[in-house]
Protein backbone atom coordinates (compact mmCIF):
# COMPACT_ATOMS: atom_id res chain seq x y z
CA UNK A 1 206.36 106.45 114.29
CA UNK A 2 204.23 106.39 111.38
CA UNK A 3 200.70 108.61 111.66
CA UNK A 4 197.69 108.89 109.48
CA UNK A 5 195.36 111.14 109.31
CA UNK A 6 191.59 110.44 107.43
CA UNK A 7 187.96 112.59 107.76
CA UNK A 8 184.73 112.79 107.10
CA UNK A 9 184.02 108.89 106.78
CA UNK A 10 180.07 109.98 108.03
CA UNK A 11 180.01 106.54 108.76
CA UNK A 12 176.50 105.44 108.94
CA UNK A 13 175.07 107.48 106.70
CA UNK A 14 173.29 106.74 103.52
CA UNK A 15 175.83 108.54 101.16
CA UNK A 16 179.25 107.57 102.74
CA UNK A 17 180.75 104.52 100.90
CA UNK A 18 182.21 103.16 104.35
CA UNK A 19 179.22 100.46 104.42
CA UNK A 20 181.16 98.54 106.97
CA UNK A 21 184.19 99.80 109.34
CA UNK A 22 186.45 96.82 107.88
CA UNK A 23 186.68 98.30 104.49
CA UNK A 24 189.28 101.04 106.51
CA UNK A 25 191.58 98.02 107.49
CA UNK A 26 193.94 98.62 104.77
CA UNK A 27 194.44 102.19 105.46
CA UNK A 28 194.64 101.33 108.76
CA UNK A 29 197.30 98.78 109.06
CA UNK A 30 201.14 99.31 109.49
CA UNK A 31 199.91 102.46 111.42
CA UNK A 32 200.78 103.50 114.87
CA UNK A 33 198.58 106.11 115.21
CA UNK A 34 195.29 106.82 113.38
CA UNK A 35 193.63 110.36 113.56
CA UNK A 36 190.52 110.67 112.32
CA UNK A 37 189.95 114.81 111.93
CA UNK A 38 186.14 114.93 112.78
CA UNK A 39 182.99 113.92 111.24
CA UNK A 40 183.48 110.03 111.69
CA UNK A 41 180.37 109.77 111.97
CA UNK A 42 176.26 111.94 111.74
CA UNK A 43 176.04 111.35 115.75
CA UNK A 44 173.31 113.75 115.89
CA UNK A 45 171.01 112.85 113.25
CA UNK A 46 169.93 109.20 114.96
CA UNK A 47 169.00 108.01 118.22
CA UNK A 48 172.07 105.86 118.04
CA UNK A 49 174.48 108.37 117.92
CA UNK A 50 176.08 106.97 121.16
CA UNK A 51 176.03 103.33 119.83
CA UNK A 52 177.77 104.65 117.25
CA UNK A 53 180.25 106.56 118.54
CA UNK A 54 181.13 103.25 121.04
CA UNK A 55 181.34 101.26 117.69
CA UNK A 56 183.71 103.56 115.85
CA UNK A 57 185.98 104.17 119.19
CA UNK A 58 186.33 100.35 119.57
CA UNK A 59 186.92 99.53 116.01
CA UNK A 60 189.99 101.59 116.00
CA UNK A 61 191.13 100.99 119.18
CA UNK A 62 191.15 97.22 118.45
CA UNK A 63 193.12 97.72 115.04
CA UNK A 64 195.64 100.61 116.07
CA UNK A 65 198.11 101.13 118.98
CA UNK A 66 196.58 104.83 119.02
CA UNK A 67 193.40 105.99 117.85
CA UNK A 68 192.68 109.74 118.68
CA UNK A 69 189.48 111.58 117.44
CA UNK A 70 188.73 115.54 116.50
CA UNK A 71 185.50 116.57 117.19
CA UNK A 72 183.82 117.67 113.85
CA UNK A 73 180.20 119.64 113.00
CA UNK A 74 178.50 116.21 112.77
CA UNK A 75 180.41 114.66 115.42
CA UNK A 76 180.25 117.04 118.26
CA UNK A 77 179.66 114.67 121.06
CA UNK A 78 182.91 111.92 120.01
CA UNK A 79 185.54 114.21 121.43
CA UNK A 80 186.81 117.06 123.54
CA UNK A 81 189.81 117.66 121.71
CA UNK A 82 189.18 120.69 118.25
CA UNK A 83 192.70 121.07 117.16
CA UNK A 84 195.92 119.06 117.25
CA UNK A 85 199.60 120.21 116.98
CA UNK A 86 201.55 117.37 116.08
CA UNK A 87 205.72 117.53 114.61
CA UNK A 88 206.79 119.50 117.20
CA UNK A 89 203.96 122.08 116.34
CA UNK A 90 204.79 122.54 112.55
CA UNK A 91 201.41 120.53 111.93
CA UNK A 92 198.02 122.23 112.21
CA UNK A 93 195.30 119.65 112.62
CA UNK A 94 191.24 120.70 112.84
CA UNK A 95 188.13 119.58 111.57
CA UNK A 96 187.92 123.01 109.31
CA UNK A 97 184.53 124.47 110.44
CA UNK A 98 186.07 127.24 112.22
CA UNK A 99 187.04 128.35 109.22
CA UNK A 100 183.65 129.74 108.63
CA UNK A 101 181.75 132.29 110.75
CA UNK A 102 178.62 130.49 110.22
CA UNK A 103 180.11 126.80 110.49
CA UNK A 104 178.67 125.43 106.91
CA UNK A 105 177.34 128.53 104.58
CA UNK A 106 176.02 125.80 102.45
CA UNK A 107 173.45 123.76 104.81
CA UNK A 108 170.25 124.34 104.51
CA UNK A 109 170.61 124.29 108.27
CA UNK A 110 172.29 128.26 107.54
CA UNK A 111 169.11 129.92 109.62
CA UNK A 112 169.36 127.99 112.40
CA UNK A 113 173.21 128.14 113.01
CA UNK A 114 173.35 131.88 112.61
CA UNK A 115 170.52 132.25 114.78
CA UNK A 116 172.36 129.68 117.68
CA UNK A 117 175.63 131.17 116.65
CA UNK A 118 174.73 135.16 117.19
CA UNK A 119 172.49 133.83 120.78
CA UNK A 120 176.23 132.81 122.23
CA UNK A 121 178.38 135.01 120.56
CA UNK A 122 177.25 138.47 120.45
CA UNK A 123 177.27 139.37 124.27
CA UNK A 124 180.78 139.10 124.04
CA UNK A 125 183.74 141.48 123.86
CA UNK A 126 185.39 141.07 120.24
CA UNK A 127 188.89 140.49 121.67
CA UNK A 128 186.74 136.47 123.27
CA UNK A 129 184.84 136.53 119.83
CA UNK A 130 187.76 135.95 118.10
CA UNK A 131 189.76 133.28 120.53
CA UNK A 132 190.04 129.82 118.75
CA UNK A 133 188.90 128.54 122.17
CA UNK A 134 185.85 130.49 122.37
CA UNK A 135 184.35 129.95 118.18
CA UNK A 136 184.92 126.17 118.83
CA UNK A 137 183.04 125.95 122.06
CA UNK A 138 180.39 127.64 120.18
CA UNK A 139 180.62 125.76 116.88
CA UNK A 140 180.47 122.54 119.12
CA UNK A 141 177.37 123.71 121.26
CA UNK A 142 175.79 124.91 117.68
CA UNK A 143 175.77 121.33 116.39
CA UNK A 144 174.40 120.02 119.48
CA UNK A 145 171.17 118.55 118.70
CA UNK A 146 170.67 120.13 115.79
CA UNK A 147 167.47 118.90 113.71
CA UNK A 148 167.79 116.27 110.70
CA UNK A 149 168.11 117.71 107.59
CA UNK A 150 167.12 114.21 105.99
CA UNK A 151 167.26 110.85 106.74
CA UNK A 152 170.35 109.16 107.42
CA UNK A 153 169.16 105.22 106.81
CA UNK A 154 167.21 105.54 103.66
CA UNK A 155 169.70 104.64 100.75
CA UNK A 156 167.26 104.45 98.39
CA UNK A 157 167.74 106.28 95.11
CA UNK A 158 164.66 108.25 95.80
CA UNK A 159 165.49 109.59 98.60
CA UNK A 160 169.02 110.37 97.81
CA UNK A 161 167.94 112.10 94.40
CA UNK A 162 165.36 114.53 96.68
CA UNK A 163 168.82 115.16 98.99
CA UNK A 164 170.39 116.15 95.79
CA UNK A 165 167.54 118.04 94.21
CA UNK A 166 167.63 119.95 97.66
CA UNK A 167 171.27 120.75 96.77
CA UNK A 168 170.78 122.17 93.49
CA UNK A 169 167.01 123.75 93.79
CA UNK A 170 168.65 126.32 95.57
CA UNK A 171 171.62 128.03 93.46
CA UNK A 172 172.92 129.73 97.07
CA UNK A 173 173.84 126.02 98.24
CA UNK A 174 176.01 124.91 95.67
CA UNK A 175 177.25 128.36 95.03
CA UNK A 176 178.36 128.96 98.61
CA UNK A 177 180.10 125.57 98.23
CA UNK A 178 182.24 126.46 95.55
CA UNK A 179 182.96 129.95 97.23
CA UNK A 180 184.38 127.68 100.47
CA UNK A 181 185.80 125.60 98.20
CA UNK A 182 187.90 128.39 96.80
CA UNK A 183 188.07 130.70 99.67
CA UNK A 184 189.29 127.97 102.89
CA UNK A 185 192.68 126.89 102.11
CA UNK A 186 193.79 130.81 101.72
CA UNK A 187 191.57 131.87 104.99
CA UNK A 188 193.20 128.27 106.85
CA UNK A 189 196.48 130.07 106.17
CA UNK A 190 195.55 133.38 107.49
CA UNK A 191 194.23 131.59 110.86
CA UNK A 192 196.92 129.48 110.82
CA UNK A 193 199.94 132.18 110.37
CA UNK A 194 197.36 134.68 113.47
CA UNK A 195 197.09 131.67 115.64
CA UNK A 196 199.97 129.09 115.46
CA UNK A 197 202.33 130.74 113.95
CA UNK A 198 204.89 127.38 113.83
CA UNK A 199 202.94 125.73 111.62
CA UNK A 200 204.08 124.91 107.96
CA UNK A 201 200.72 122.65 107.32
CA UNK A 202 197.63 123.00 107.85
CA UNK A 203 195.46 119.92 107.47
CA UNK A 204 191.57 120.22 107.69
CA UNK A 205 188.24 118.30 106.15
CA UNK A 206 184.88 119.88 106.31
CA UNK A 207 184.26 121.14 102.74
CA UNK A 208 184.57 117.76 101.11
CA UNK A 209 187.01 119.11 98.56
CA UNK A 210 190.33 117.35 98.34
CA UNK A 211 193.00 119.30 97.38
CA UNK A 212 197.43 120.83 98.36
CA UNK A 213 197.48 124.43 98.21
CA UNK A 214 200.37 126.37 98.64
CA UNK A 215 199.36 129.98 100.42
CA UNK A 216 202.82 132.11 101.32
CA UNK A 217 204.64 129.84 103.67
CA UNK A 218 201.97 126.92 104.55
CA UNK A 219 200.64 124.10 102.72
CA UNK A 220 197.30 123.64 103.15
CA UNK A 221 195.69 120.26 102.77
CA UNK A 222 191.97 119.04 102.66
CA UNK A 223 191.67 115.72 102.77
CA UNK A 224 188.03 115.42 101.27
CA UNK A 225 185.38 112.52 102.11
CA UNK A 226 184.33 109.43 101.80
CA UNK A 227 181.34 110.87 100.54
CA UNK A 228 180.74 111.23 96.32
CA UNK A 229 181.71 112.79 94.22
CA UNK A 230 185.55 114.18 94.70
CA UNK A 231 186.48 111.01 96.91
CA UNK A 232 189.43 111.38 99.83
CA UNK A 233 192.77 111.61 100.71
CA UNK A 234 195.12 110.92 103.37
CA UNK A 235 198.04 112.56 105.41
CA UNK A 236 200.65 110.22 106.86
CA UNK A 237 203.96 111.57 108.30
CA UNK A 238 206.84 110.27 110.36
CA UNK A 239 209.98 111.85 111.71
CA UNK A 240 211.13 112.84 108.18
CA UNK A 241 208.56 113.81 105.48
CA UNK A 242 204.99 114.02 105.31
CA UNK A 243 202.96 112.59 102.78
CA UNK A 244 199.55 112.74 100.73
CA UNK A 245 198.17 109.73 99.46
CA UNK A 246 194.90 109.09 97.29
CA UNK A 247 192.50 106.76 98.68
CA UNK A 248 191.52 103.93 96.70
CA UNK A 249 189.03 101.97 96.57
CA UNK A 250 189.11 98.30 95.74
CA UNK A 251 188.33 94.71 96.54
CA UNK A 252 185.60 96.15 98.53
CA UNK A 253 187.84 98.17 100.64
CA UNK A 254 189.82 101.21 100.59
CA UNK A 255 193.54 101.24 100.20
CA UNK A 256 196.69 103.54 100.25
CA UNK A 257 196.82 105.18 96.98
CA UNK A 258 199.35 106.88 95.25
CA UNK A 259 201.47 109.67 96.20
CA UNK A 260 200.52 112.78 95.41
CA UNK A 261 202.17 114.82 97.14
CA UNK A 262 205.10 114.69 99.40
CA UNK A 263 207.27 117.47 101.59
CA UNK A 264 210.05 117.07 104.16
CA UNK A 265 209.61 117.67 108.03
CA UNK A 266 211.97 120.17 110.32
CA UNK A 267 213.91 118.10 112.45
CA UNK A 268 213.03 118.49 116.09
CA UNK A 269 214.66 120.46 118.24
CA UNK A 270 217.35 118.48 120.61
CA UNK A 271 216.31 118.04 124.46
CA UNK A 272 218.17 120.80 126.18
């Protein structure tokens, strides 16, 4: 059984290159089971996030024997599922945002989610604080409904220059980017070594930084965006090995790229 795994397509929106959901046929095909690890799409940022949502869940079901969805930061509302363990639990698979005590230290959204965050958090006794259960019920009722930070339609170069002069007017954003950048994949092997403590990978999205980091006895793997500028990459495993695979884009599509990186699976264990 071969699986894929792809995030952060933010389908919809004016800086994601997937214009159309055809252009994800190739990575798509010869696939029995497609994971998309949250952030398929901005539902919260338009009055069709629902439309939306239908359009991505029927696209995928219509192309894949098995199409399951993580619920990300922008995609709250597409699932109820936040974490997967797949390979007989030697897989870690989440969206990545509970990585972060304040969900996305970068987003000029920071005020408001520490403000929501600390409202449902702090009456708590630390032993519930720190539950995976607990921080991604709050991380998903934290992105509930949130307000727009710009406008998801307009493609026009002026508008998408004033989203990146937003970016860089501020020397906190990009500098708290490159401080997740470098900080996640060793804190995703921390969490992943307190909280599921089978798990050789760990797999997440979120920062939009693709990358294979080795962090004492876990692999840790972002698999980017199909947002610019540092492009995506995909997991695929089946009973044997896992793999890492560029994505390419080409012929007005994206495609299985090369391998970059490839590791063998544990067999599983034999039915008693």
């Amino acid at each position: 059984m071969l699986t894929r795994i792809l995030s952060d397509l933010h389908f919809d929106d004016a800086t994601s290159q997937v214009r159309s959901l055809a252009m994800l046929r190739p990575l798509i095909d010869g696939a029995d089971r497609i994971i998309v690890n949250g952030d398929a799409l901005d539902s919260q940022v338009t009055a069709r996030g629902p439309e939306l949502i239908r359009e991505v869940k029927t696209f995928f079901a219509a192309h894949t024997p098995e199409a399951l969805f993580i619920a990300g930061n922008h995609d709250p509302d597409i699932s109820s599922v936040n974490e997967l363990l797949l390979a007989g639990g030697q897989i870690w698979l989440t969206h990545g945002d509970v990585f972060f005590e304040y969900l996305a230290p970068w987003s000029p959204s920071l005020p408001e989610y520490r403000r929501r965050i600390h409202a449902l958090r702090d009456h708590l006794p630390p032993v519930e604080r720190d539950r995976l259960d607990t921080r991604y019920r709050i991380l998903r009722a934290v992105s509930i409904g949130l307000p727009p930070e710009h406008d998801p339609a307009d493609r026009s170069p002026t508008h998408q220059l004033a989203r990146l002069a937003r970016i860089m007017v501020n020397p906190r954003r990009p500098l708290s980017m490159i401080h997740a950048w470098l900080t996640s994949p060793r804190t995703a092997a921390t969490m992943a070594a307190q909280h599921h403590p089978s798990a050789r990978f760990v797999i997440f999205g979120h920062i939009h930084h693709p990358g294979v980091w080795k962090k004492s006895r876990h692999i840790v793997i972002n698999t980017g965006s199909f947002t610019p500028p540092r492009g995506a990459l995909m997991v695929e495993f089946d009973e044997n090995n896992l793999r890492v695979r560029r994505i390419d884009r080409r012929s007005s599509a994206f495609h299985p790229g090369r391998i970059i990186a490839e590791f063998p699976l544990a067999p599983a264990p034999a039915a008693p």
